[in-house]
N, C-alpha and C. Protein backbone atom coordinates (compact mmCIF):
# COMPACT_ATOMS: atom_id res chain seq x y z
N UNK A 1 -3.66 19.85 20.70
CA UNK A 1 -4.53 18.85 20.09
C UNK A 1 -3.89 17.48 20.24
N UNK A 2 -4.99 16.59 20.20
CA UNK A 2 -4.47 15.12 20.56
C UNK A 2 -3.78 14.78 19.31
N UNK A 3 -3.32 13.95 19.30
CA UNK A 3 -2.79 13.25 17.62
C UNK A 3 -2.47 11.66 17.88
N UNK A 4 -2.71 10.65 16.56
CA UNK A 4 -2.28 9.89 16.68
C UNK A 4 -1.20 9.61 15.70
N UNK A 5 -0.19 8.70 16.64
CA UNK A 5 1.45 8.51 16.06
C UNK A 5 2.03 7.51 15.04
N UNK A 6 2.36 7.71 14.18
CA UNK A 6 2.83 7.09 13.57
C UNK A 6 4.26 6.43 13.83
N UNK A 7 3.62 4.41 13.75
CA UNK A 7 4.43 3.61 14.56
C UNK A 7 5.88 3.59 13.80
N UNK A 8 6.87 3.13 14.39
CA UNK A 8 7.71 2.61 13.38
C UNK A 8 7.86 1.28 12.74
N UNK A 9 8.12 0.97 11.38
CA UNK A 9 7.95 -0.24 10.55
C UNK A 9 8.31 -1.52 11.59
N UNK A 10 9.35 -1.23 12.77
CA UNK A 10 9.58 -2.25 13.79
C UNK A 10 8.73 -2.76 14.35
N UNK A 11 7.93 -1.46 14.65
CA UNK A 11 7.05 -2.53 15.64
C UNK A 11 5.71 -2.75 15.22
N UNK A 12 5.65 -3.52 14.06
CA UNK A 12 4.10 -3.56 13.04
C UNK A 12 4.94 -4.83 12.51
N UNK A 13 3.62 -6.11 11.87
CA UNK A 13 4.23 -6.73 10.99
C UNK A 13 4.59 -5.97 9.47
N UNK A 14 5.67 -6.69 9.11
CA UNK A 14 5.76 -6.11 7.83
C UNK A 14 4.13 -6.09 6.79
N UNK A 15 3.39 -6.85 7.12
CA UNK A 15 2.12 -6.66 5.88
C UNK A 15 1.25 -5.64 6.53
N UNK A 16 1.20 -4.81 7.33
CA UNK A 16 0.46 -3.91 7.96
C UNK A 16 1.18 -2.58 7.38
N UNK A 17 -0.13 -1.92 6.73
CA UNK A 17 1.13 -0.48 6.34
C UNK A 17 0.13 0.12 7.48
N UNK A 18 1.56 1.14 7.01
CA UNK A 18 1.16 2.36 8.08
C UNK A 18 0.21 3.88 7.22
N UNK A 19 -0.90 4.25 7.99
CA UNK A 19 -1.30 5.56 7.21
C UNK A 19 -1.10 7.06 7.88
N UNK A 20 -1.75 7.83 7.65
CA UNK A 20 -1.19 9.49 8.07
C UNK A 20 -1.46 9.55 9.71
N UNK A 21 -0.64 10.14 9.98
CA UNK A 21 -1.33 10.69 11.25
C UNK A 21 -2.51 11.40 11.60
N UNK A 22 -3.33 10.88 12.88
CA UNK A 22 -4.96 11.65 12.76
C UNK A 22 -4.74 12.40 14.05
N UNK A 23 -5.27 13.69 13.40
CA UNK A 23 -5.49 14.95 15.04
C UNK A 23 -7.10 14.87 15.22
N UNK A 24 -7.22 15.23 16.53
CA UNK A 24 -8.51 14.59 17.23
C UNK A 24 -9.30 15.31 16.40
N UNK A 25 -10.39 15.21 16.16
CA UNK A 25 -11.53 16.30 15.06
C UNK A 25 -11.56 16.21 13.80
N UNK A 26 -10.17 15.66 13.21
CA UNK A 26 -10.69 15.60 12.09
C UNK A 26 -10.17 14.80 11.51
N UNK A 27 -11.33 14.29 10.12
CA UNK A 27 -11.79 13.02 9.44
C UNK A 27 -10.57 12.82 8.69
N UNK A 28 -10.14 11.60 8.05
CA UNK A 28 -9.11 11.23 7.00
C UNK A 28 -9.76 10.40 6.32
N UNK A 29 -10.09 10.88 4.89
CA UNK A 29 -10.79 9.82 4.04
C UNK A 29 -9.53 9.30 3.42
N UNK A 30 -9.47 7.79 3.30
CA UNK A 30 -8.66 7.37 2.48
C UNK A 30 -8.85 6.05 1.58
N UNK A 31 -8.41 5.78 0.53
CA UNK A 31 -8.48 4.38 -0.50
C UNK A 31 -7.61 3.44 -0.01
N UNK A 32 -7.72 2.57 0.21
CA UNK A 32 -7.16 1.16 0.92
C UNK A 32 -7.75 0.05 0.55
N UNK A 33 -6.82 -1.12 0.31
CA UNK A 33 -7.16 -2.45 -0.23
C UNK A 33 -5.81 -3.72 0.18
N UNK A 34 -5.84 -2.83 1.51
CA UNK A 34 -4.77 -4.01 2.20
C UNK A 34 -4.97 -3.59 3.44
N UNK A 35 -4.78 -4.17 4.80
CA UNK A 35 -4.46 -4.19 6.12
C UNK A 35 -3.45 -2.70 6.42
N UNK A 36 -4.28 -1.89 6.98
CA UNK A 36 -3.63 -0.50 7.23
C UNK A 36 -3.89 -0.75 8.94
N UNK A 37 -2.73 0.29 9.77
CA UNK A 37 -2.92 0.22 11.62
C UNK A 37 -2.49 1.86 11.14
N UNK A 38 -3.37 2.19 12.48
CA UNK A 38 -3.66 3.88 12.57
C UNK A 38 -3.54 3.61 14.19
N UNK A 39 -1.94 3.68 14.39
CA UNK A 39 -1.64 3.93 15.99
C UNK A 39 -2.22 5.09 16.84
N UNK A 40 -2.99 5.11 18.24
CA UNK A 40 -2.73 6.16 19.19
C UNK A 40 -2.14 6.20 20.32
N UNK A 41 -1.27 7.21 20.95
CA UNK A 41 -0.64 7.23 21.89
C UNK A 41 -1.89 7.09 22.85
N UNK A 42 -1.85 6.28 24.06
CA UNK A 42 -2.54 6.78 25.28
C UNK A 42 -2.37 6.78 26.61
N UNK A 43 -2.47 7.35 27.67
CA UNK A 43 -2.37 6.96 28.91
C UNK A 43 -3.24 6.57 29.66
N UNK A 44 -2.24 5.09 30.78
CA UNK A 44 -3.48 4.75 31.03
C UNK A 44 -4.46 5.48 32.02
N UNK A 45 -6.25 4.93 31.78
CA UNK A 45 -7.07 5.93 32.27
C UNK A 45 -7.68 7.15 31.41
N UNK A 46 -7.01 6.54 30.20
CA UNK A 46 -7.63 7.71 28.92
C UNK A 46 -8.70 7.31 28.49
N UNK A 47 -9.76 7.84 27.86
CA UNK A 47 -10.91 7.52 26.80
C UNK A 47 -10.35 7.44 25.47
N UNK A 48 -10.23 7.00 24.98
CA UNK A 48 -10.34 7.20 23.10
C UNK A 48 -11.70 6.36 22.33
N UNK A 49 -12.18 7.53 21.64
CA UNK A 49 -13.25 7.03 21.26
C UNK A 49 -12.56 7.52 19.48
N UNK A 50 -12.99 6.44 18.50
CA UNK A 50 -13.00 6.88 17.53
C UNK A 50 -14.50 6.80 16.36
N UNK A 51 -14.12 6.77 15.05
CA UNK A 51 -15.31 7.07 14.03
C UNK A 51 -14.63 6.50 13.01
N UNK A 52 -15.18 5.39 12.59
CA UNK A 52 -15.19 4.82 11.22
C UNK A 52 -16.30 4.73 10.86
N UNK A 53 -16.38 5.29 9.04
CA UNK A 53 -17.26 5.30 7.99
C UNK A 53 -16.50 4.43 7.39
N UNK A 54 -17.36 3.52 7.08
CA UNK A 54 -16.99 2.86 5.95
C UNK A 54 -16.68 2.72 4.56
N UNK A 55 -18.08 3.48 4.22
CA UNK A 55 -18.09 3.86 2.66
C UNK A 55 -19.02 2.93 1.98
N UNK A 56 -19.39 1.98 2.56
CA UNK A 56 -19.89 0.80 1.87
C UNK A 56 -19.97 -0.55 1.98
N UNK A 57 -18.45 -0.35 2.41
CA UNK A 57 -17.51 -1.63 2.34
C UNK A 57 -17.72 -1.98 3.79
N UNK A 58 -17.25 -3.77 3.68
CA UNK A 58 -17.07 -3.84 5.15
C UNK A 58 -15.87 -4.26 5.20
N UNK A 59 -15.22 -4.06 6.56
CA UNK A 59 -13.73 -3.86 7.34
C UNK A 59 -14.13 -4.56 8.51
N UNK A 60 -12.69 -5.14 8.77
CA UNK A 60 -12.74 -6.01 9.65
C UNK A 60 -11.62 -4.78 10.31
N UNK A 61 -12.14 -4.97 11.90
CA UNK A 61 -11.32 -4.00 13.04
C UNK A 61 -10.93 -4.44 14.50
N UNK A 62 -9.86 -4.29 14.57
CA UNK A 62 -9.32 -4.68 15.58
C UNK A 62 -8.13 -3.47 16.19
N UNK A 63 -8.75 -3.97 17.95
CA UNK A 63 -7.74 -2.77 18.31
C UNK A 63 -7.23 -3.55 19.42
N UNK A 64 -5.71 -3.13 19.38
CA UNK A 64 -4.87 -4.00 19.88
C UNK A 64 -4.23 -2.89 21.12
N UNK A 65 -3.49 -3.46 22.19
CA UNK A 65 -3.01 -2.53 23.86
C UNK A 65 -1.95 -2.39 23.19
N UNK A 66 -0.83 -1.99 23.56
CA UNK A 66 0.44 -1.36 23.45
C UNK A 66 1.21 -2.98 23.95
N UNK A 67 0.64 -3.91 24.65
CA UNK A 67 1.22 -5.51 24.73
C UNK A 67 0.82 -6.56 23.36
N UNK A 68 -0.29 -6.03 23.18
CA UNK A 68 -0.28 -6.89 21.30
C UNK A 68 -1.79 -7.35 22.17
N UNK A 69 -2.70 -7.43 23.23
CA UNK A 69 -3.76 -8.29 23.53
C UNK A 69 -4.97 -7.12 23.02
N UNK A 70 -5.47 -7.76 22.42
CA UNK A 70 -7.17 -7.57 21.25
C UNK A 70 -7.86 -6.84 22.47
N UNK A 71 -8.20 -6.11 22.86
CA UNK A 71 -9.16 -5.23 23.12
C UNK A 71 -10.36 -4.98 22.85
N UNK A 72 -10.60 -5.10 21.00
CA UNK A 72 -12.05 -5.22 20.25
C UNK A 72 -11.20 -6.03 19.18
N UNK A 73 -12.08 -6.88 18.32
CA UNK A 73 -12.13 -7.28 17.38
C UNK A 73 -13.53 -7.80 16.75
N UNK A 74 -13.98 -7.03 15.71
CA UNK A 74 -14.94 -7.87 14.99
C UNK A 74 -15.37 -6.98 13.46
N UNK A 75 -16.07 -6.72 12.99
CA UNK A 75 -16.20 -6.62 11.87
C UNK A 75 -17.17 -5.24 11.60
N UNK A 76 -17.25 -4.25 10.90
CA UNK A 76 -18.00 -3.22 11.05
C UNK A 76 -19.14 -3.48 9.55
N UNK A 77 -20.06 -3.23 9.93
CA UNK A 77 -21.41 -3.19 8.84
C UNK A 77 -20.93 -2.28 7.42
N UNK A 78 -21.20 -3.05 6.65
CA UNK A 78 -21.13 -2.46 4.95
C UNK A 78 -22.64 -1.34 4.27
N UNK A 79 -23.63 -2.23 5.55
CA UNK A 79 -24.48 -1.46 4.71
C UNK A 79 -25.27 -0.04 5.98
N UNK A 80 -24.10 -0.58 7.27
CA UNK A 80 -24.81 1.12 7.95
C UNK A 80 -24.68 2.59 6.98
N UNK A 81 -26.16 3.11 7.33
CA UNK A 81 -26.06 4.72 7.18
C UNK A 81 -25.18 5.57 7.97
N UNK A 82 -25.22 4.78 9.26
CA UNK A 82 -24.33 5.46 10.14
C UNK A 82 -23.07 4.57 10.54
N UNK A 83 -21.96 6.03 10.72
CA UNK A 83 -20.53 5.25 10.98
C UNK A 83 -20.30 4.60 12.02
N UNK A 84 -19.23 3.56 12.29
CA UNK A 84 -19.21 3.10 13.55
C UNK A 84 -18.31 3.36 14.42
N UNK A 85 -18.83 3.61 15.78
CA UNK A 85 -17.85 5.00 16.69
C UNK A 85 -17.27 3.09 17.54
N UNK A 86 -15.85 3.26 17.56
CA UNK A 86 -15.14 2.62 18.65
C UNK A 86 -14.45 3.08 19.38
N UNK A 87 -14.87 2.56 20.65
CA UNK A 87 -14.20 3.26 21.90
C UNK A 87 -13.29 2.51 23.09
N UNK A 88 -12.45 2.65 24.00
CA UNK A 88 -11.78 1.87 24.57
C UNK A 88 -11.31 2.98 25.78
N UNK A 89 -10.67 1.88 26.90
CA UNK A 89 -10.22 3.07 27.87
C UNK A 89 -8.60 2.45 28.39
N UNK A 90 -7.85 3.03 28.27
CA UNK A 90 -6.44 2.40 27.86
C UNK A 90 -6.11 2.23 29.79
N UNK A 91 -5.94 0.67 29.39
CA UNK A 91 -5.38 0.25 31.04
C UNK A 91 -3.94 0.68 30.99
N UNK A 92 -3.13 0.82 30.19
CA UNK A 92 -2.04 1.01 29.64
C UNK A 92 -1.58 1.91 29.03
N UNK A 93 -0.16 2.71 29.29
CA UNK A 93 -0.08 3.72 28.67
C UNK A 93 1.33 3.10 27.68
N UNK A 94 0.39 3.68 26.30
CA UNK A 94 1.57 3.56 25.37
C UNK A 94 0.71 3.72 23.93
N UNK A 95 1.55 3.07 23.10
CA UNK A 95 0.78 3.17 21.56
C UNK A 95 -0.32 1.72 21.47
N UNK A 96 -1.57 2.35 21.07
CA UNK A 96 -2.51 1.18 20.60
C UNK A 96 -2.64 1.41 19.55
N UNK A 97 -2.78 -0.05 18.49
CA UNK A 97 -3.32 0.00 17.04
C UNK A 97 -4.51 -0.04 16.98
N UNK A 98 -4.99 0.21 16.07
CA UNK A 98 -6.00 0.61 15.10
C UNK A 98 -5.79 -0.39 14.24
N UNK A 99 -6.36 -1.68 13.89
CA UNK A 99 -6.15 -1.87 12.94
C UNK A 99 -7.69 -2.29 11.70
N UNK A 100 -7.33 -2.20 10.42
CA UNK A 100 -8.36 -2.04 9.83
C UNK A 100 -8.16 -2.51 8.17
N UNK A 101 -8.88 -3.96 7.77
CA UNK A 101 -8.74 -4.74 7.18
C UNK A 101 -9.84 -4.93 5.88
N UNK A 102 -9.99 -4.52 4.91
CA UNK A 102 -11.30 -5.09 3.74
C UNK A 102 -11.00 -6.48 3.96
N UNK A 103 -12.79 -6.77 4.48
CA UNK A 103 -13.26 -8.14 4.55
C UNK A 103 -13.02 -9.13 3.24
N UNK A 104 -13.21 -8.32 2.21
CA UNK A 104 -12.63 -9.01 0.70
C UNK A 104 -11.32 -8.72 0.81
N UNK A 105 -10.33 -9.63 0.60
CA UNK A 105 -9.11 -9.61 0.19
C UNK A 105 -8.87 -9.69 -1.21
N UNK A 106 -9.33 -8.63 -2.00
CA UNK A 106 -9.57 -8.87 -3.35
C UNK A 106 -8.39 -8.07 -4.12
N UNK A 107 -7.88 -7.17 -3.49
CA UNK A 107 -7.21 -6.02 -3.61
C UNK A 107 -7.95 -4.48 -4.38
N UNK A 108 -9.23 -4.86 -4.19
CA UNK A 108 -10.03 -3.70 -4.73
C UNK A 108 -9.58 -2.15 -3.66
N UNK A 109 -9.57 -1.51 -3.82
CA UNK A 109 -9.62 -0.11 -3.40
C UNK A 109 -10.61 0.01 -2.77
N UNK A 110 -10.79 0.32 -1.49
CA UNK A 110 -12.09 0.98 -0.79
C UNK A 110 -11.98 2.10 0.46
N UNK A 111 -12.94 2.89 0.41
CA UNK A 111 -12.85 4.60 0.69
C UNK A 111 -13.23 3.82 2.33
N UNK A 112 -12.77 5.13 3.01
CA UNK A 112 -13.24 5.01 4.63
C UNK A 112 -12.99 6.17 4.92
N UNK A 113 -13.40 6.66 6.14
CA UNK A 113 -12.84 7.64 6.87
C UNK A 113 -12.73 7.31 8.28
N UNK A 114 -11.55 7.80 8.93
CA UNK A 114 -11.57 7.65 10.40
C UNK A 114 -11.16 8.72 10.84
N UNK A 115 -11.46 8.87 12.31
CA UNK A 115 -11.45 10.42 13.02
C UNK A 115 -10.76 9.80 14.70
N UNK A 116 -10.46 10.27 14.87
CA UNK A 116 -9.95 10.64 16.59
C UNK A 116 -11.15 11.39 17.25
N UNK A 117 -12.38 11.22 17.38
CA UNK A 117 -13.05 12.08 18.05
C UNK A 117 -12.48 12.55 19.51
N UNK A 118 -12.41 11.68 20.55
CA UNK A 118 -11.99 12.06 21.82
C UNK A 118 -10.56 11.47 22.09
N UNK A 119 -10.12 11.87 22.99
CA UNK A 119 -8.87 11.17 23.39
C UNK A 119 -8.49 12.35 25.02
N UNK A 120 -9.01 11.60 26.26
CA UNK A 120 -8.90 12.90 27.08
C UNK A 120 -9.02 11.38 28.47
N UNK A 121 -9.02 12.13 29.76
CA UNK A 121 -8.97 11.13 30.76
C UNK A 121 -10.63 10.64 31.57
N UNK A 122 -10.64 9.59 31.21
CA UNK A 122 -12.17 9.04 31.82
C UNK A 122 -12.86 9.36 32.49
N UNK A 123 -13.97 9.31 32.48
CA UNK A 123 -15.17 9.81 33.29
C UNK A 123 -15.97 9.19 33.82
N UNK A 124 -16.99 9.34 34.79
CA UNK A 124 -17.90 8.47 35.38
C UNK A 124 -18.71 8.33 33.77
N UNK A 125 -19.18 7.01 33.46
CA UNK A 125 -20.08 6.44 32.55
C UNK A 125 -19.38 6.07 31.44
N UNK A 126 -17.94 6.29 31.28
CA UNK A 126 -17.41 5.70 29.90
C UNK A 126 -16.92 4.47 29.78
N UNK A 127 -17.27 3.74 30.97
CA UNK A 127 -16.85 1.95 31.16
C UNK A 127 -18.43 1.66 30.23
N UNK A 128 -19.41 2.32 30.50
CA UNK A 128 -21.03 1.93 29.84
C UNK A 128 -21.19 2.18 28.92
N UNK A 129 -20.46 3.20 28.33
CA UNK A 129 -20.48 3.79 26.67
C UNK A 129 -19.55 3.09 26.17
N UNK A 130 -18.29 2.39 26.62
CA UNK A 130 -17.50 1.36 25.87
C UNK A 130 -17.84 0.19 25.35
N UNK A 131 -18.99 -0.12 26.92
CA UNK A 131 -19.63 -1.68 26.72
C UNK A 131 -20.82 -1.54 25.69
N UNK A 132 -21.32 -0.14 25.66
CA UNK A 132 -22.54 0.28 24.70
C UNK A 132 -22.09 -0.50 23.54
N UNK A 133 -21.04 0.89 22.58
CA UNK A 133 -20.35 0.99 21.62
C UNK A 133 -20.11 -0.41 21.23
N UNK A 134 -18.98 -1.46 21.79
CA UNK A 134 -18.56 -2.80 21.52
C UNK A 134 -19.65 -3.50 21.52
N UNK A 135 -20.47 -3.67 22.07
CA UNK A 135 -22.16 -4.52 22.15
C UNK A 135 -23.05 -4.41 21.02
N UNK A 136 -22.60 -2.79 20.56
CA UNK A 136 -23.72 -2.57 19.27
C UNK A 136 -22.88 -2.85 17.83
N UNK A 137 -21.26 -2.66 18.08
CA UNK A 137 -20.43 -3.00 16.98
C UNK A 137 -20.73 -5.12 17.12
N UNK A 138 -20.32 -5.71 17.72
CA UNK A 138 -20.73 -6.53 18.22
C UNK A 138 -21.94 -7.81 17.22
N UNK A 139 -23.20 -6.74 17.29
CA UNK A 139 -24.21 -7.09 16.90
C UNK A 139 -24.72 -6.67 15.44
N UNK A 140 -24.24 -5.58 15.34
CA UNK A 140 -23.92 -5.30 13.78
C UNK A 140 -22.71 -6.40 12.94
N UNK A 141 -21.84 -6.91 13.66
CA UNK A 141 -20.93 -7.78 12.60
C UNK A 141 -21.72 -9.46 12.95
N UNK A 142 -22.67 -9.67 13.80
CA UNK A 142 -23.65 -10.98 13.76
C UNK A 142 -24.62 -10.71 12.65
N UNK A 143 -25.09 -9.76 12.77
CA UNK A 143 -26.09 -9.05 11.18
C UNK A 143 -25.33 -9.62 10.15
N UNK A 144 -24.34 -9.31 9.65
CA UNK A 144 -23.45 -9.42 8.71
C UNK A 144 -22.93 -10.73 8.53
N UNK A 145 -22.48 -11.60 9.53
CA UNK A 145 -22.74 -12.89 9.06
C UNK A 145 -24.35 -13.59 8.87
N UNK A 146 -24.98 -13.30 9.11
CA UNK A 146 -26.37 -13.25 8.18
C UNK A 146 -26.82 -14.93 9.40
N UNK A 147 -27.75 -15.61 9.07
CA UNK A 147 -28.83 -16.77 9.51
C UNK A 147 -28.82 -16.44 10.47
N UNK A 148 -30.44 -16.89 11.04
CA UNK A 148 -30.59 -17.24 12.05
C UNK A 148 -30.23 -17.06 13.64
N UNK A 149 -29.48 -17.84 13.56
CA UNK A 149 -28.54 -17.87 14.80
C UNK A 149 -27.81 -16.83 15.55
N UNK A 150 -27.43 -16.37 14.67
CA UNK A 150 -26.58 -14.95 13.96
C UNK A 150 -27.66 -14.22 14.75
N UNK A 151 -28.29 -13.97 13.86
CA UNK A 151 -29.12 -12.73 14.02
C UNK A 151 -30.22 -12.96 15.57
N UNK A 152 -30.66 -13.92 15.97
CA UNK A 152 -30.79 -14.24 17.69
C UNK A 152 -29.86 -13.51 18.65
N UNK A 153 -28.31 -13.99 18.17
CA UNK A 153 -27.42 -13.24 19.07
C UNK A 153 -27.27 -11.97 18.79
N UNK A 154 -27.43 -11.31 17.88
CA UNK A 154 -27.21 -9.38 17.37
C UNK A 154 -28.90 -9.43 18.10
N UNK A 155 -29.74 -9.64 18.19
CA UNK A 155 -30.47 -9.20 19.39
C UNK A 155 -30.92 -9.41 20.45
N UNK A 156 -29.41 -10.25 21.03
CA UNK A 156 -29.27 -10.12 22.89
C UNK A 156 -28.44 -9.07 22.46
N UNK A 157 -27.68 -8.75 21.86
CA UNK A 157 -26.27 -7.61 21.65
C UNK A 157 -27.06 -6.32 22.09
N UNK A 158 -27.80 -6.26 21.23
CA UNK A 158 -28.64 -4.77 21.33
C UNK A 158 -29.58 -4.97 22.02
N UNK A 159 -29.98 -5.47 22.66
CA UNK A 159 -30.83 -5.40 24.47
C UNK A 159 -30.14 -5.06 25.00
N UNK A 160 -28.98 -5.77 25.19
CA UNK A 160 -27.98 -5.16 26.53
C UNK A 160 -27.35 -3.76 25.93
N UNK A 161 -27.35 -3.43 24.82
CA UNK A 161 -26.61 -1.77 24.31
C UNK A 161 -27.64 -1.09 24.82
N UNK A 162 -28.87 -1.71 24.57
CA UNK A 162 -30.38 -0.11 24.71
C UNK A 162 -30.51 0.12 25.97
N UNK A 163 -30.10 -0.89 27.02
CA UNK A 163 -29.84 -1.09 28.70
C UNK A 163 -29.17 0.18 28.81
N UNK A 164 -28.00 0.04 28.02
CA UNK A 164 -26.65 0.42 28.50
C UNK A 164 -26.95 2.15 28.06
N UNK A 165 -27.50 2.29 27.05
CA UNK A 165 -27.92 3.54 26.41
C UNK A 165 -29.12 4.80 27.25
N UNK A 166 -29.79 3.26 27.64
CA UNK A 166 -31.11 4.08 28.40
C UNK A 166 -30.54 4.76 29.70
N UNK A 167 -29.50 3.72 30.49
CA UNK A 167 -28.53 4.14 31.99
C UNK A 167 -28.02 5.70 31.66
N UNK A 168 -27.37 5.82 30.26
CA UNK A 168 -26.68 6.86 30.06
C UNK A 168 -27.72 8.07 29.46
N UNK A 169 -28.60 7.56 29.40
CA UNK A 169 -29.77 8.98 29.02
C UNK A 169 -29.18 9.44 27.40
N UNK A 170 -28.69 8.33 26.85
CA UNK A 170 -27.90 8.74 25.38
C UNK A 170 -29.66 8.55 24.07
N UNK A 171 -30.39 9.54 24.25
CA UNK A 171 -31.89 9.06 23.21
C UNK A 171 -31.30 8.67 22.01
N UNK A 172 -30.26 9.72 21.15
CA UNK A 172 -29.88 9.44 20.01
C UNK A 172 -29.56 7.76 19.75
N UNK A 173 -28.59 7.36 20.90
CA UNK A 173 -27.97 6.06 20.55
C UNK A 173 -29.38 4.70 20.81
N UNK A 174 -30.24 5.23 22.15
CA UNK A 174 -31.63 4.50 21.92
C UNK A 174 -32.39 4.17 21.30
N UNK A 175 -32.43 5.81 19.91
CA UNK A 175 -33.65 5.01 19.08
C UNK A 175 -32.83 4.28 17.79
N UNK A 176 -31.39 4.74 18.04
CA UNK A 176 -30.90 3.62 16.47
C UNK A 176 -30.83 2.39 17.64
N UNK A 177 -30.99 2.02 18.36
CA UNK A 177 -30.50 0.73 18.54
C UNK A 177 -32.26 0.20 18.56
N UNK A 178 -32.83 1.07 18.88
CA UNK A 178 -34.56 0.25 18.64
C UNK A 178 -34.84 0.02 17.07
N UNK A 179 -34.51 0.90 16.21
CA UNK A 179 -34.10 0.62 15.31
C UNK A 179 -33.59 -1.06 14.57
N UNK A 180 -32.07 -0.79 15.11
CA UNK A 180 -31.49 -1.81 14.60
C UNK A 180 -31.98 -2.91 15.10
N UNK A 181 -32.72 -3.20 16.33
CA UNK A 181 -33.53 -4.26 17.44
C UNK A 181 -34.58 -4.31 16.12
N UNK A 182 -35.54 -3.95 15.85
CA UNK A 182 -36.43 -3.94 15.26
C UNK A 182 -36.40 -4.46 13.75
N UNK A 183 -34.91 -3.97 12.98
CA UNK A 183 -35.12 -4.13 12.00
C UNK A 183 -34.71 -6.08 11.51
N UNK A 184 -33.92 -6.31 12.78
CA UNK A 184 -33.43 -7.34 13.11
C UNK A 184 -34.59 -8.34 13.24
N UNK A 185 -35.33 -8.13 14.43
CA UNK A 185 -36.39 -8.97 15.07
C UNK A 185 -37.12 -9.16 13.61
N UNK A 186 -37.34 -8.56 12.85
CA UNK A 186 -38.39 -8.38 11.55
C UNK A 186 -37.67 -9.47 10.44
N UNK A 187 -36.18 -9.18 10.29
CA UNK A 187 -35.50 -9.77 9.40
C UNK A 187 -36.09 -11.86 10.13
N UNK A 188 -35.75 -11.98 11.26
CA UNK A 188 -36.14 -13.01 12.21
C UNK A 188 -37.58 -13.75 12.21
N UNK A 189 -38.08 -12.90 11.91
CA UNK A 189 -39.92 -13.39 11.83
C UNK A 189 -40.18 -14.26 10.58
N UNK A 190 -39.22 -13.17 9.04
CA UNK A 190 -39.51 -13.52 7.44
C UNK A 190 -39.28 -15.38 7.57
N UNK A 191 -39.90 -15.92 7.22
CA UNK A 191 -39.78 -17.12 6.50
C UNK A 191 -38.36 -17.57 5.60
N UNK A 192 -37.80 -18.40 5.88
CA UNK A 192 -36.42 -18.48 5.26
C UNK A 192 -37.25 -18.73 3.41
C-alpha cells in the first residue's frame, strides 16, 4: 500500500504541524485550527490524486514539489456537498506537501477528512483530469470570494472543466460541473 510520510520538523516551517500518516484508501478525519502539511512521497511520473471533505469549513490548500514551487494553490468551498478531489502528477521525485489551512484564523477547531485515493504511475488522460480537477477547484474558490467578477471567472473555470470532462467521457464529473455552471450563471442573472 501507498502511504504518505511523515516529514521531519526540519524540513517544514516551524508553524506548520505535522499530522498522521495517510495509506492510500483510507479517510483521516481530523480537528484542526492551525496550518497542518500531510506530506507524500512521489516519483516522478506518478499520479496522486487526493480527497478533501471539508466539513463545512473552508480551507485554504496548497500543494507544494519536493523544491518548495506551488503546484496548486487556492481555496476549497465551505458549502460543497461534495468533497474536493486534488490531483497532481509529480515532475519530481521526492516528498510533496499537502498543505491545509482554516480560512478563519480564529483558532476554532474544524473537522476534515483527507484520503490518498491514488498514488500509482500516469496514464494517458491524467494531464486532463489534473487540468479538470484544478479548473473546477479553481472556480469553486472564485464562488467563494463571492461578486460579480468573481463569479464571470468560476464560469470560464467550469467551461473549460466540462471540455475537459466531456474529452474524458467522466458523466459523473459533467453533470456536477453543469450543475455548478448553472447554479453559478443563475447566482449571475439575480439583481444585486
Amino acid at each position: 500500500a501507498a502511504h504518505l510520510s511523515v516529514i521531519s520538523q526540519t524540513n517544514i516551517p516551524n508553524s506548520v504541524s505535522q499530522r498522521h500518516s495517510l495509506t492510500q484508501g483510507v479517510g483521516i478525519e481530523e480537528v484542526i485550527s492551525t496550518e497542518q502539511s500531510y506530506p507524500v512521497q512521489a516519483t516522478a511520473g506518478q499520479y496522486v490524486r487526493l480527497l478533501v471533505d471539508s466539513r463545512g469549513s473552508a480551507f485554504k490548500a496548497r500543494i507544494a514539489t519536493p523544491s518548495g514551487e506551488n503546484v496548486f494553490d487556492a481555496q476549497l468551498p465551505s458549502l460543497s456537498q461534495d468533497p474536493t478531489r486534488l490531483s497532481f502528477i509529480a515532475q519530481l521525485s521526492g516528498l510533496y506537501s499537502i498543505v491545509l489551512t482554516p480560512v478563519k484564523n480564529d483558532g476554532t477547531p474544524r473537522r476534515l477528512v483527507i484520503r490518498l485515493e491514488e498514488l500509482r504511475n500516469a496514464v494517458a488522460g491524467d494531464e486532463d483530469r489534473v487540468q479538470a480537477e484544478t479548473l473546477t477547484a479553481q472556480a469553486a474558490s472564485l464562488v467563494a470570494t463571492g461578486g460579480a467578477e468573481s463569479l464571470r471567472k468560476a464560469v470560464d473555470k467550469y467551461r473549460e472543466a466540462l471540455a475537459l470532462w466531456q474529452k474524458l467521457g467522466q458523466e459523473i464529473e459533467v453533470a456536477r460541473t453543469l450543475l455548478n455552471l448553472g447554479s453559478v450563471s443563475h447566482n449571475l442573472s439575480r439583481p444585486a
